[in-house]
C-alpha atoms as a PDB file:
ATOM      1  CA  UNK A   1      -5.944  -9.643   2.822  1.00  0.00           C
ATOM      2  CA  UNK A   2      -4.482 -12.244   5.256  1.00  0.00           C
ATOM      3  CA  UNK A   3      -3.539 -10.033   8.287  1.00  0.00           C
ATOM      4  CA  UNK A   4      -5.321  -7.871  10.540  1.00  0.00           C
ATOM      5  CA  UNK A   5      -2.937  -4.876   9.382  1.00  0.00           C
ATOM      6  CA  UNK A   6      -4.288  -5.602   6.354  1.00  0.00           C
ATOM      7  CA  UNK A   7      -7.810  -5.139   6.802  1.00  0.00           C
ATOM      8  CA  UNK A   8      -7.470  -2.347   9.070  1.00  0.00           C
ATOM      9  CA  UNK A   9      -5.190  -0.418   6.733  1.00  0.00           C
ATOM     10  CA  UNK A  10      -7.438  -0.690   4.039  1.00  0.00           C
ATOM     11  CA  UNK A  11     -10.619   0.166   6.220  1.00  0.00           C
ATOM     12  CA  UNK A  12      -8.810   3.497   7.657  1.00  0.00           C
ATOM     13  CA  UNK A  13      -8.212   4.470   3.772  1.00  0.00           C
ATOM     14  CA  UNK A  14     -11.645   3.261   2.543  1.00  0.00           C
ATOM     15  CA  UNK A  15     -12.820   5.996   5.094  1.00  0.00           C
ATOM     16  CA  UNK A  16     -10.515   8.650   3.898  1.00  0.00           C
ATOM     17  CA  UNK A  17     -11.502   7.504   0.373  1.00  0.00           C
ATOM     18  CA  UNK A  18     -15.328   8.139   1.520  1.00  0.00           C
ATOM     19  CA  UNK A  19     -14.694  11.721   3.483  1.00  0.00           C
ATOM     20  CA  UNK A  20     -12.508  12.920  -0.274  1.00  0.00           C
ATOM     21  CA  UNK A  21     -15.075  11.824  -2.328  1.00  0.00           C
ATOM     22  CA  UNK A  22     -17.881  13.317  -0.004  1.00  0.00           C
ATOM     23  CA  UNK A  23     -16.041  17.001   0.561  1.00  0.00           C
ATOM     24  CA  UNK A  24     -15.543  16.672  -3.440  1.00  0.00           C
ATOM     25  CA  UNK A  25     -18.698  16.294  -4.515  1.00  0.00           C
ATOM     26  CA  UNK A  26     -20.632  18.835  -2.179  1.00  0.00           C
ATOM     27  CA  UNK A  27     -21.788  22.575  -3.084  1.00  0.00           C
ATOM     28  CA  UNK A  28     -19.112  25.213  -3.853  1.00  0.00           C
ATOM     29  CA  UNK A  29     -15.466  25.055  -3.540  1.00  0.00           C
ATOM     30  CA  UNK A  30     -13.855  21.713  -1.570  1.00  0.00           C
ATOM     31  CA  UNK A  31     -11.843  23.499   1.276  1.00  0.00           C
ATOM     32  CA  UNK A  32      -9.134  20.837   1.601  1.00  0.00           C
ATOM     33  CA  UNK A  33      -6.703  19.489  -0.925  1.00  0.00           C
ATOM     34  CA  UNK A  34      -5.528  15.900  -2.124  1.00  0.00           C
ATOM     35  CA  UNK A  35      -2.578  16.221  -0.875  1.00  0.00           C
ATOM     36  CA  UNK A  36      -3.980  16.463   3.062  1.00  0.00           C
ATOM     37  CA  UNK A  37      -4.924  12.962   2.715  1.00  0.00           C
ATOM     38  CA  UNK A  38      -1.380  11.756   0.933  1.00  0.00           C
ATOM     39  CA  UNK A  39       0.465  11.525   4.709  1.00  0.00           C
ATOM     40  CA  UNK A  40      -2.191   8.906   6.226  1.00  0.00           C
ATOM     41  CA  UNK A  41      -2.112   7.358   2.676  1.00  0.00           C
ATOM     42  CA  UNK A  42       1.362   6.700   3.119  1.00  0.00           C
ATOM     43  CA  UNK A  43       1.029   5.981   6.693  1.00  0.00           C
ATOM     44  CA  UNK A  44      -1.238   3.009   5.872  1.00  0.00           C
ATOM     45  CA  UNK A  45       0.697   1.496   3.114  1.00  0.00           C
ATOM     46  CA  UNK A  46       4.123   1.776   5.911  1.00  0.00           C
ATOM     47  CA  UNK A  47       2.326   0.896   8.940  1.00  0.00           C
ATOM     48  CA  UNK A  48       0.444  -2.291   7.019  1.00  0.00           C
ATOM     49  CA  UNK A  49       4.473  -3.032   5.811  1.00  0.00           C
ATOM     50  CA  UNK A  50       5.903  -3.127   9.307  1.00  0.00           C
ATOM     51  CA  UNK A  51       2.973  -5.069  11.031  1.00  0.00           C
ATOM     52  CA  UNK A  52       3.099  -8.227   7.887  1.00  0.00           C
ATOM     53  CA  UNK A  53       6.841  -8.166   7.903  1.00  0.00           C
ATOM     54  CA  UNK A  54       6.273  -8.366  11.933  1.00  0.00           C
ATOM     55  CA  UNK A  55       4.107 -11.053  11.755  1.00  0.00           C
ATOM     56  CA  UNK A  56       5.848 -12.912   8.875  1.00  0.00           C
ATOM     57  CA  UNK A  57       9.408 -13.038  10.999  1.00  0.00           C
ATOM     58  CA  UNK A  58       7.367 -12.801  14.583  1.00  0.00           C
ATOM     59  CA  UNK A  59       9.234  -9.460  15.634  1.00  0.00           C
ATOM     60  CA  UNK A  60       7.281  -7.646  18.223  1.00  0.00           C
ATOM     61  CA  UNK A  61       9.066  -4.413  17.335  1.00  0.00           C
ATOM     62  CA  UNK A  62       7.709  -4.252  14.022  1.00  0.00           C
ATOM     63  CA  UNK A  63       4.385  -4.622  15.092  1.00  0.00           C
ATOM     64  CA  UNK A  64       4.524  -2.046  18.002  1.00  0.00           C
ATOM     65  CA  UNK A  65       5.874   0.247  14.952  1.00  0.00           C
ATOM     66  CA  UNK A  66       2.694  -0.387  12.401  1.00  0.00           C
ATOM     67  CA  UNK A  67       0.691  -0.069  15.855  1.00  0.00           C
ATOM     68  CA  UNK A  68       2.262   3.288  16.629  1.00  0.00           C
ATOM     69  CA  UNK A  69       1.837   3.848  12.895  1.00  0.00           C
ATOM     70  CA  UNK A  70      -2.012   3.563  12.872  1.00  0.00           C
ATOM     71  CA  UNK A  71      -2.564   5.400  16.002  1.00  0.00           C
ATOM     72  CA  UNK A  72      -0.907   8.652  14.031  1.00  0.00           C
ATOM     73  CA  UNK A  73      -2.968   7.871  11.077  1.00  0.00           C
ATOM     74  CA  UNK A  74      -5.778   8.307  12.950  1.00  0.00           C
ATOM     75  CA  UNK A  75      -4.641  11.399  15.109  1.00  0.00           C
ATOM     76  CA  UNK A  76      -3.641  13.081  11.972  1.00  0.00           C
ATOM     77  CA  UNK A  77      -7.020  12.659  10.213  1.00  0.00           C
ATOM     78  CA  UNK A  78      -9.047  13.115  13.139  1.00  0.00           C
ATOM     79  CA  UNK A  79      -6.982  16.525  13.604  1.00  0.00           C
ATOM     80  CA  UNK A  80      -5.840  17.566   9.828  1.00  0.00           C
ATOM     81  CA  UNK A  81      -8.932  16.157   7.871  1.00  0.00           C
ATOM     82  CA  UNK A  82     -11.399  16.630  10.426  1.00  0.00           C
ATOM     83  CA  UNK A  83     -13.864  13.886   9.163  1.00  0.00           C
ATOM     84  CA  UNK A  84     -16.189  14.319  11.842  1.00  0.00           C
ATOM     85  CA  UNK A  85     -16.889  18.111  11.455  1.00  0.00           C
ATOM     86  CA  UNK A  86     -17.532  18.554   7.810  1.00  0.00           C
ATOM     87  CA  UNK A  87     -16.218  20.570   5.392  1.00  0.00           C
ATOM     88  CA  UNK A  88     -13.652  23.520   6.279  1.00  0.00           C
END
């Protein structure tokens, strides 16, 4: 943890971690499967990627691309997993 793509990253997927674990555990039947939260998964590990290897070689095009990569990490969980509205 040495970057701020780094602790960013892993905050946005400690929430997701927190909102699966929440929806899992609650009465009856979780309405949305594992595999909604694999694309912002992946979108963290790529978008922590491109901004280190942007700040290791001091490319501002790789960090505009792990910016634009967290931005739709966030746009797809705030409009796919819908953290703030609860289950279904």
């Amino acid at each position: 943890m040495q970057t701020i793509y780094d602790w960013v990253t892993v905050a946005i997927f400690a929430g997701l971690i927190v909102v699966f674990l929440q929806r899992s555990v609650g009465e009856g039947e979780p309405q949305d499967s594992i595999l909604s939260y694999l694309p912002p998964a992946i979108g963290c590990a790529v978008s922590n990627w491109f901004g280190n290897k942007g700040i290791e070689q001091g490319d501002a095009a790789y960090q505009a691309l792990a910016a634009l990569g967290i931005l739709a990490v966030l746009a797809y969980t705030y409009f796919v997993i819908k953290p703030f509205h609860g289950r279904g």
